[in-house]
C-alpha atoms as a PDB file:
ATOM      1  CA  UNK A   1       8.829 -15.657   7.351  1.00  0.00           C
ATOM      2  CA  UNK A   2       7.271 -12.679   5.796  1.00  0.00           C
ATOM      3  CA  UNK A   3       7.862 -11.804   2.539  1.00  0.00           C
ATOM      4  CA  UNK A   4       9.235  -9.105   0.314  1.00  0.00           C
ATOM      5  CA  UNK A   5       5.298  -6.982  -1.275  1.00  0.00           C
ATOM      6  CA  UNK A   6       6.950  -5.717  -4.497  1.00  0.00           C
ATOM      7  CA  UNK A   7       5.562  -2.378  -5.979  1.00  0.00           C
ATOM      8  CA  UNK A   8       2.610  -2.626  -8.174  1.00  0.00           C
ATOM      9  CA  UNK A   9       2.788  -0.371 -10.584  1.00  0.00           C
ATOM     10  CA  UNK A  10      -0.776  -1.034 -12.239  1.00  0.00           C
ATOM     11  CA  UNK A  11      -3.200  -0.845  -8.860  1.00  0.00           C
ATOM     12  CA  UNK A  12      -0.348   2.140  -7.254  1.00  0.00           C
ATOM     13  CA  UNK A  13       0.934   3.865  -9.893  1.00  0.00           C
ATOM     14  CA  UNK A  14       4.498   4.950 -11.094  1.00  0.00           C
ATOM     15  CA  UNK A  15       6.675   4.258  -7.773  1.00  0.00           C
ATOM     16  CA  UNK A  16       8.200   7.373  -6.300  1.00  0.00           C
ATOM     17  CA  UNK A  17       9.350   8.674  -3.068  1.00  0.00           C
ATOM     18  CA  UNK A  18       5.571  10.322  -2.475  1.00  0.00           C
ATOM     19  CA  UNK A  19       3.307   7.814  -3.525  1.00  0.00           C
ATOM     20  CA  UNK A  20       5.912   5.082  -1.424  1.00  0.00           C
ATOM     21  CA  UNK A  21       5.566   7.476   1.549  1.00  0.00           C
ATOM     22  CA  UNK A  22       1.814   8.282   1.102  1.00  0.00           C
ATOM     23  CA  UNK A  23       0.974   4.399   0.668  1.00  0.00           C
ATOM     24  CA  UNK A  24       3.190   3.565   4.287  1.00  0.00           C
ATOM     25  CA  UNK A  25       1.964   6.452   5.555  1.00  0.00           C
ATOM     26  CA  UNK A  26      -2.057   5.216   4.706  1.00  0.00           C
ATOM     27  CA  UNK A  27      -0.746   2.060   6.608  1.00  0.00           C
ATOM     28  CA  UNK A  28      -0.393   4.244  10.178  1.00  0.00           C
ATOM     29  CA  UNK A  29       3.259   4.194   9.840  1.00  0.00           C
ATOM     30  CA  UNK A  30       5.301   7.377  10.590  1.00  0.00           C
ATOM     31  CA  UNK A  31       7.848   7.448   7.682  1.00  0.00           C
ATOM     32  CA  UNK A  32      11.623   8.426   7.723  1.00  0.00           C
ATOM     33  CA  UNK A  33      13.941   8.854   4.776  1.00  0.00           C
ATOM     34  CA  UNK A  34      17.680   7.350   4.999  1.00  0.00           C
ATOM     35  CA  UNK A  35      20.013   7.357   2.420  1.00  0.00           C
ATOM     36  CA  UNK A  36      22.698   4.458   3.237  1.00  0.00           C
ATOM     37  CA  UNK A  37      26.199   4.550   0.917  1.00  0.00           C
ATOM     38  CA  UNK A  38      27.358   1.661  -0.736  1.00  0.00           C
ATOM     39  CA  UNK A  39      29.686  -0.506   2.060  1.00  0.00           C
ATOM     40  CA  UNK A  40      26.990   0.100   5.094  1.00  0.00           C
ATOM     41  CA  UNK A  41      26.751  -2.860   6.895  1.00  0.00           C
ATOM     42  CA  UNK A  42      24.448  -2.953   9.669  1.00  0.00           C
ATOM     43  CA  UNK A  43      24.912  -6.014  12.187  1.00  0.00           C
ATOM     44  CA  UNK A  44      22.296  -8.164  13.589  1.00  0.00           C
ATOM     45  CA  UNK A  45      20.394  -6.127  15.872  1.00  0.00           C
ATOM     46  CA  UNK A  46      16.719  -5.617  16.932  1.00  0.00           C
ATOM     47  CA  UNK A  47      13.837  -3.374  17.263  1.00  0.00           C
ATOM     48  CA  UNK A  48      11.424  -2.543  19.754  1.00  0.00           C
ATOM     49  CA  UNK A  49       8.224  -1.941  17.374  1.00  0.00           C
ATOM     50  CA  UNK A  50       7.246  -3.518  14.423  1.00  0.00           C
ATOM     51  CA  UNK A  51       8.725  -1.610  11.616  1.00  0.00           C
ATOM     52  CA  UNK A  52       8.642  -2.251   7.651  1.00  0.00           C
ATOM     53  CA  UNK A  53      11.791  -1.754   5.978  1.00  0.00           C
ATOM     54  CA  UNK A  54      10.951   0.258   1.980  1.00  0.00           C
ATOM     55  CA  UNK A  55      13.202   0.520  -0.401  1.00  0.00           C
ATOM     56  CA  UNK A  56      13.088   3.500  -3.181  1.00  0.00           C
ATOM     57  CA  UNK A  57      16.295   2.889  -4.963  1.00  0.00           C
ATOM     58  CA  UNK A  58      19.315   0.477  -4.464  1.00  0.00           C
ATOM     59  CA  UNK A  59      19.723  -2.664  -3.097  1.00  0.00           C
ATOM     60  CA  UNK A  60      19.471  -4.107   0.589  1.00  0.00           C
ATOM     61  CA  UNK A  61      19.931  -7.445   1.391  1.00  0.00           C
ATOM     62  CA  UNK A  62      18.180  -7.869   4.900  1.00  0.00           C
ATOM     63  CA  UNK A  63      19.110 -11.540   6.396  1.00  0.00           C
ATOM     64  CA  UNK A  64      16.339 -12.522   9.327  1.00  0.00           C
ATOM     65  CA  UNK A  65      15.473 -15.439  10.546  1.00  0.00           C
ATOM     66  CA  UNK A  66      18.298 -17.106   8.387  1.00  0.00           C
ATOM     67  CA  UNK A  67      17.072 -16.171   4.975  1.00  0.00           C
ATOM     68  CA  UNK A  68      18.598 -13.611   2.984  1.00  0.00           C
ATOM     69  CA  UNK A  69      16.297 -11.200   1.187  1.00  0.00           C
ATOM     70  CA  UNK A  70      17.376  -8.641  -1.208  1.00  0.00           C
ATOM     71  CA  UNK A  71      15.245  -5.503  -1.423  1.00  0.00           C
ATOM     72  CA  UNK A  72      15.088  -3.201  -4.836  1.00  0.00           C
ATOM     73  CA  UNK A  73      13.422  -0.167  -5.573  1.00  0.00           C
ATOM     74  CA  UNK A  74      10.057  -0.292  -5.041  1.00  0.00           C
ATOM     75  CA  UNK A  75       9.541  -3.122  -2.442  1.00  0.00           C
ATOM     76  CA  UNK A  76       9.017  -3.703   1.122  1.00  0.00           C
ATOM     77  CA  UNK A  77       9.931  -5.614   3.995  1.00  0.00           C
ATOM     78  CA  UNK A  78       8.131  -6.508   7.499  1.00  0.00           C
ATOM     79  CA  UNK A  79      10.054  -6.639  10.339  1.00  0.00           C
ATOM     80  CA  UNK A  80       8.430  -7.602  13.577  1.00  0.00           C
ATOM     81  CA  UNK A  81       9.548  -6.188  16.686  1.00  0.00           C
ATOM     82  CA  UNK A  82      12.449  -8.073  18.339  1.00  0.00           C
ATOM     83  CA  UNK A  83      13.443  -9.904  15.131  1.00  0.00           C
ATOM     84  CA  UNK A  84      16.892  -9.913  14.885  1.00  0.00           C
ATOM     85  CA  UNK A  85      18.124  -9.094  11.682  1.00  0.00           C
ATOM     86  CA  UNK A  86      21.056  -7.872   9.485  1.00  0.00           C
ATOM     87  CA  UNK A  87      21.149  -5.469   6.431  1.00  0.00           C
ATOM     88  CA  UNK A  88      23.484  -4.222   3.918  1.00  0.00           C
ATOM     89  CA  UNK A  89      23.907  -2.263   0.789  1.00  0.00           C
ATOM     90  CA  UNK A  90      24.362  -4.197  -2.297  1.00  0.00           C
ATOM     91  CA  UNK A  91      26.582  -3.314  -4.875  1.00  0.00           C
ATOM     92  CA  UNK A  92      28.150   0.557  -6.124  1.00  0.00           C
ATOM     93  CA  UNK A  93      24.687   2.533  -5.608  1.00  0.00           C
ATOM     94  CA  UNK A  94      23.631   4.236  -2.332  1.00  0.00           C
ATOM     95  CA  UNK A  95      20.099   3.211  -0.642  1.00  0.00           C
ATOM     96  CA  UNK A  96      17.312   5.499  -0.292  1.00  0.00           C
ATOM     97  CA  UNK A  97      15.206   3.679   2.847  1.00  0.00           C
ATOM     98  CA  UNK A  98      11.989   4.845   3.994  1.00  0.00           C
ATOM     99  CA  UNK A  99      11.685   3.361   7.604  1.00  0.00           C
ATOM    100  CA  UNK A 100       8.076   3.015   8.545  1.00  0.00           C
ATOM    101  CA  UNK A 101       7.400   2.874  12.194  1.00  0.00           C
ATOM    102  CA  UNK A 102       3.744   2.857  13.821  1.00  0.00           C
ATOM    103  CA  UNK A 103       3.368   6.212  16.303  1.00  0.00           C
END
């Protein structure tokens, strides 16, 4: 099971939407924003690339493998390819995602 890198404010600074994106992006991942309102649920379901799952601000639980995992602003999730997972917003504030997919 992989687990949830938290932001690290001392070695990468104050966390942001740039410095997220420019730290996935040094990674080789192509990064998309998605803002999810509170209530999305996503069912289990699975990708065909590895893919990390960031977090900027909210809360996300993401259940894989059978473990539930609860992502907050500033951390970051692996999810290999063909993993099947779940994911939903937490609580009254929307998620802003960046998806990082390699090209």
């Amino acid at each position: 099971m992989t687990a949830i890198e938290h932001w690290d404010a001392a070695s990468d600074g104050p966390l942001s939407e740039s410095s997220l994106r420019r730290k996935l992006e040094a990674r080789g991942y192509v990064v998309t924003r998605y803002v999810y309102p509170p209530g999305t649920r996503f069912p289990p379901h699975k990708h065909d690339r590895d893919k990390l799952d960031a977090v900027l601000a909210g809360c996300f639980r993401i259940v894989m493998a059978d473990v539930a995992l609860t992502l907050e602003a500033g951390d970051c999730l692996y999810v290999p390819k063909g993993m099947m997972h779940s994911a939903e917003v937490l609580g009254d504030e929307a998620v802003i995602s960046l998806d990082a997919v390699k090209p």
